[in-house]
Protein backbone atom coordinates (compact mmCIF):
# COMPACT_ATOMS: atom_id res chain seq x y z
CA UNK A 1 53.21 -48.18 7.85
CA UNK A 2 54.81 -45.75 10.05
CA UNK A 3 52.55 -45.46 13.19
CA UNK A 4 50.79 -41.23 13.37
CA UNK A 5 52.14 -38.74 15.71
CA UNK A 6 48.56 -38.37 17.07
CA UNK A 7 45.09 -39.21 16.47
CA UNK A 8 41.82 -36.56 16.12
CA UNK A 9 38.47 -38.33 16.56
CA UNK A 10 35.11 -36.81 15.59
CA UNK A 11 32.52 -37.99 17.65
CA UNK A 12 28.74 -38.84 16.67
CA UNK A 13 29.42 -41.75 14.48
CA UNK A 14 33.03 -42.32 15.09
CA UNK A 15 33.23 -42.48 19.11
CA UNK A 16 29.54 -43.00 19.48
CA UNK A 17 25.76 -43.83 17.77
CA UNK A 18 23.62 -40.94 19.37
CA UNK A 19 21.14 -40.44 17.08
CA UNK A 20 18.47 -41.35 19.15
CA UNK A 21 19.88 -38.82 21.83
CA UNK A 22 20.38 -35.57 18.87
CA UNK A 23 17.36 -36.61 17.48
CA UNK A 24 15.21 -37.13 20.72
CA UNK A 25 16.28 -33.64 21.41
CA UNK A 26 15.33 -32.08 17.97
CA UNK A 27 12.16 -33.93 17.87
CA UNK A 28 11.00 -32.27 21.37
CA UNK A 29 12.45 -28.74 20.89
CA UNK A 30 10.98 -28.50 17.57
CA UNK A 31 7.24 -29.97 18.75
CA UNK A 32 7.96 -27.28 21.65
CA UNK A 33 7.81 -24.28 19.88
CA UNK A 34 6.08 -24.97 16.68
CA UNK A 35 3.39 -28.20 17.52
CA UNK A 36 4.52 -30.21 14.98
CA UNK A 37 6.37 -32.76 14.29
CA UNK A 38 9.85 -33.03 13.06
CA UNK A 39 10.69 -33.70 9.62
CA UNK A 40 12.97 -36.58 8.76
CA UNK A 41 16.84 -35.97 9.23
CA UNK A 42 18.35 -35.61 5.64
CA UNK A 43 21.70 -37.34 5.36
CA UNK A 44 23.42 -33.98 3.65
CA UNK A 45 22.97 -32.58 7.12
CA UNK A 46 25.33 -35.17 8.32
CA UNK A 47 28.22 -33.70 9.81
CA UNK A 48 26.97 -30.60 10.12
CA UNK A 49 26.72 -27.50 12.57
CA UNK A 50 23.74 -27.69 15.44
CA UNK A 51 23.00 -23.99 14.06
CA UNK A 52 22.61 -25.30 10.64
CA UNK A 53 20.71 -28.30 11.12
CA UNK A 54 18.63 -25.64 13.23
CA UNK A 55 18.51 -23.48 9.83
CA UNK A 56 17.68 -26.84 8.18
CA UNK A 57 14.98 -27.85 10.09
CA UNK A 58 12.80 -24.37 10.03
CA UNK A 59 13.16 -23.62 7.20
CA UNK A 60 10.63 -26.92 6.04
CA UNK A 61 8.19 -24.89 7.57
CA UNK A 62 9.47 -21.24 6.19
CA UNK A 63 10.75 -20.34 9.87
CA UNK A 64 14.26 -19.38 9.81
CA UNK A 65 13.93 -16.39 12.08
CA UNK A 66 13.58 -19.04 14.49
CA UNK A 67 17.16 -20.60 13.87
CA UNK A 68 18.35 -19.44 16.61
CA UNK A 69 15.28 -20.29 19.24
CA UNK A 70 15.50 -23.92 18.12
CA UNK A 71 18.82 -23.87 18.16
CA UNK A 72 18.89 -23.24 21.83
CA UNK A 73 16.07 -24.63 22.96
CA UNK A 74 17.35 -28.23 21.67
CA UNK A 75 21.03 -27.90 23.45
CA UNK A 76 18.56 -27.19 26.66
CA UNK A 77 16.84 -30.43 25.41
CA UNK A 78 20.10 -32.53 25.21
CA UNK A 79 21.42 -31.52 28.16
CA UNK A 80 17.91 -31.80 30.44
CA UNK A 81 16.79 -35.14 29.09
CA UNK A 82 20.13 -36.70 28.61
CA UNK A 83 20.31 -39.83 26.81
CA UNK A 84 23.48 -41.61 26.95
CA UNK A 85 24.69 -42.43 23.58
CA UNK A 86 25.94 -45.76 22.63
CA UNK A 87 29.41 -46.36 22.43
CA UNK A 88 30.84 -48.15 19.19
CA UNK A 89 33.26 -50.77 18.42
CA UNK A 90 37.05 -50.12 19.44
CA UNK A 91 36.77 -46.86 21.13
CA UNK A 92 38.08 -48.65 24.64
CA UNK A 93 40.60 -50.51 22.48
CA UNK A 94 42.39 -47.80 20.54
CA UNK A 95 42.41 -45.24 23.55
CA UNK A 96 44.14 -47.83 25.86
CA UNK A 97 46.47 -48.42 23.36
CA UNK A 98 47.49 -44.88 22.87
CA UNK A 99 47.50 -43.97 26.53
CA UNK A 100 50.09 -47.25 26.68
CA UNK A 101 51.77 -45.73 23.91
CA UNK A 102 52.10 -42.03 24.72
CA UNK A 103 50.34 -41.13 21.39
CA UNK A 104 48.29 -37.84 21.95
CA UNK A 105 44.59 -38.11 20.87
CA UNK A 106 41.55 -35.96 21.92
CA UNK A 107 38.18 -35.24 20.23
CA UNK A 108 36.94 -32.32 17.60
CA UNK A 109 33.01 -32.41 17.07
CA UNK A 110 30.46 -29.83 15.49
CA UNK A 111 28.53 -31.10 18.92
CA UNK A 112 27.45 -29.04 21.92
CA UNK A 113 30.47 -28.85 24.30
CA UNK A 114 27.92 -29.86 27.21
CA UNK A 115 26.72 -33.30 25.33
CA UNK A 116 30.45 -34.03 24.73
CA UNK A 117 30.95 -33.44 28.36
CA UNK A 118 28.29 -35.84 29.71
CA UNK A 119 28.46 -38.61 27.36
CA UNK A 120 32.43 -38.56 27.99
CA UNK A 121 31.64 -38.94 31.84
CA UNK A 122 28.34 -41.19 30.99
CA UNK A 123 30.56 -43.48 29.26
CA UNK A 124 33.87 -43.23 31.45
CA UNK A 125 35.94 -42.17 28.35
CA UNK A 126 39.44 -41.13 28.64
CA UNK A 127 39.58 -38.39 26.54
CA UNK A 128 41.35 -35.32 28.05
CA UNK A 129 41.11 -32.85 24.97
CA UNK A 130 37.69 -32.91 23.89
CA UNK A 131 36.53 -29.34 21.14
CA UNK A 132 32.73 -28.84 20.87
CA UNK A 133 31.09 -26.09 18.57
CA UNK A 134 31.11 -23.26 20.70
CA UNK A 135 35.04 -23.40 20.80
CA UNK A 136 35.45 -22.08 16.86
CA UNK A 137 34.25 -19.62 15.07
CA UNK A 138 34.38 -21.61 11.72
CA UNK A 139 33.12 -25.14 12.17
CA UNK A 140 33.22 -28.00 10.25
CA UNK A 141 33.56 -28.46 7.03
CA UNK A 142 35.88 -25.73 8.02
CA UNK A 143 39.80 -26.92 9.08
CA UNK A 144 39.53 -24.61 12.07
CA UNK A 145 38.24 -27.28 14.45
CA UNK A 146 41.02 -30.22 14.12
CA UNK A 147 43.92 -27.30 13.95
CA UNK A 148 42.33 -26.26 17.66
CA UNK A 149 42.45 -29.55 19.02
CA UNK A 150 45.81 -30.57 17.28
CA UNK A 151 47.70 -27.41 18.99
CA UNK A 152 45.89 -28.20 22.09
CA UNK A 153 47.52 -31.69 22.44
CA UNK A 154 50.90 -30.21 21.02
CA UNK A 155 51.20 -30.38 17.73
CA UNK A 156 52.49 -27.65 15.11
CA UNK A 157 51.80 -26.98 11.26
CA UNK A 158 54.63 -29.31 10.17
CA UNK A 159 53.58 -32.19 12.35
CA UNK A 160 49.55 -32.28 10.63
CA UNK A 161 50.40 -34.53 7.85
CA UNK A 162 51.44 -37.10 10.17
CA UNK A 163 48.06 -36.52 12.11
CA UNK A 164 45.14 -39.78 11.62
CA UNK A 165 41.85 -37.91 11.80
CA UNK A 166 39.12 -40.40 12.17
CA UNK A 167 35.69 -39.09 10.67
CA UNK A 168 32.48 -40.31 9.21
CA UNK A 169 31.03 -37.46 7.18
CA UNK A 170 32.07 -35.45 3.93
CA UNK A 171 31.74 -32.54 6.23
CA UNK A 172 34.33 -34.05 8.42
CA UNK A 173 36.46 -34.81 5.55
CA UNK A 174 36.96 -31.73 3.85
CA UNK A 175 37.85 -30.31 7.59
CA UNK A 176 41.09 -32.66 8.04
CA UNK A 177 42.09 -32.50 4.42
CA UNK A 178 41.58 -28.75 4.63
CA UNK A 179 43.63 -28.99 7.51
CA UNK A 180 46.56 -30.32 5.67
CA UNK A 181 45.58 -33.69 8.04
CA UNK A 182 45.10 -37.51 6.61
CA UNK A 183 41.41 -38.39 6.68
CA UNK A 184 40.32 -41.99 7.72
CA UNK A 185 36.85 -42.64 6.97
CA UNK A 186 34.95 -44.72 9.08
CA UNK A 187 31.73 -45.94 7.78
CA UNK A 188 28.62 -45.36 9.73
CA UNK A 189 26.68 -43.67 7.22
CA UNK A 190 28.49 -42.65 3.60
CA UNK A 191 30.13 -45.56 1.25
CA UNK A 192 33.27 -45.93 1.07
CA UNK A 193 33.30 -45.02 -2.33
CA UNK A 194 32.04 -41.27 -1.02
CA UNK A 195 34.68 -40.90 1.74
CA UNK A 196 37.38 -42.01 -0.56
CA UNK A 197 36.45 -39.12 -3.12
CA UNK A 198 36.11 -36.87 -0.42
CA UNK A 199 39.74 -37.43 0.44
CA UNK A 200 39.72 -40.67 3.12
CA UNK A 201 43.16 -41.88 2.65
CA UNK A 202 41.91 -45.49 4.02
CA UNK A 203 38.55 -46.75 5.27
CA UNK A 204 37.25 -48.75 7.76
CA UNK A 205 34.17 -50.06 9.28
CA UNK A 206 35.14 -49.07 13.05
CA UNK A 207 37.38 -48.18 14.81
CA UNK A 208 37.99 -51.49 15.84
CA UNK A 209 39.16 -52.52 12.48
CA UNK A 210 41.31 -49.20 12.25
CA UNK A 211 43.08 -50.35 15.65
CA UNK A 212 43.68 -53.82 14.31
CA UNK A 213 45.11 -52.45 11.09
CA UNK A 214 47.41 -50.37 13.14
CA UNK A 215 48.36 -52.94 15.84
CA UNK A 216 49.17 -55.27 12.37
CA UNK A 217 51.24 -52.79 10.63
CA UNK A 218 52.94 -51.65 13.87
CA UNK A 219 54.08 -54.76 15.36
């Protein structure tokens, strides 16, 4: 196998397990302003948007007009009563490699810009590039957030199909293949089977076993 041009990584779930932080910080925003406590986190809201997961979360309670107050209250959350995330198996691995091998890589997440920030520098992470909601106006399952970061570390139209996007959710999925990119699923939460229909060209349990794979093919 002919070794990618470059490599896109999504974050929660691929890079890192921060449930606990996201849902630390939904749990307290959402007791905050409405004295209750948080439903349970569906897994068809994996992947997506902070606003719609806001959306998602008042509307069990019939309060969508305050989207956009939980919205912002939990980003004040995350950032206030940081928790770092847990990094996951062959993050340190694959990024060495790549920085050996002059490969461009960077990050594209439906997260807060500010949580990408601080677990980045929590977890002394060596990604340069690093795309958070704010910086599209479409995000995922939109393409709009892997062509941003794909230009940004130098890459053009005709080079995306030679572009590894590493993702765990169908969101993520349709993104990259909307992108004209080649999925990889990883799998923290879907089956394989699911990733595979939504357009995962290979999958693999972490990251570690992608950078194995490579360093195998790619002798």
């Amino acid at each position: 196998m002919k070794m990618p041009k470059g490599f896109l990584f999504d974050f929660d779930g691929v890079v890192v397990n921060s449930f606990k932080s996201h849902h630390a910080a939904w749990a307290s925003a959402f007791y905050e302003l409405f004295k209750r406590e948080i439903p349970q986190f569906p897994l068809e809201m994996a992947g997506k948007s902070p606003m719609r997961i806001a959306n998602y979360y008042c509307s069990t309670i019939d309060r969508e007009d305050y989207t956009k107050k939980l919205y912002d209250l939990k980003d004040l959350h995350l950032d206030k009563h940081f928790i770092t995330p847990r990094l996951l198996p062959g993050i340190l691995e694959i990024t060495s490699f790549l920085r050996t091998e002059n490969i461009p890589y960077g990050i594209a997440s439906n997260a807060t810009k500010q949580f990408l920030k601080n677990s980045v520098t929590a977890l002394n992470l060596s990604f340069t590039k690093v795309f958070g909601v704010e910086d599209y106006e479409h995000p995922k399952p939109a393409p709009e957030a892997y062509i941003t970061l794909a230009k940004a570390i130098g890459f053009t139209a005709k080079d995306f199909k030679e572009l590894w996007v590493f993702e765990d959710s169908l969101t993520g999925i349709t993104a990259a293949k909307s992108a004209g990119m080649n999925p990889i699923g990883i799998l923290t939460q879907y089956s394989e089977e699911a990733l595979s229909k939504a357009g995962s060209s290979l999958v693999f349990q972490t990251i570690l076993e992608a950078y194995h794979y490579l360093i195998k093919t790619n002798p």
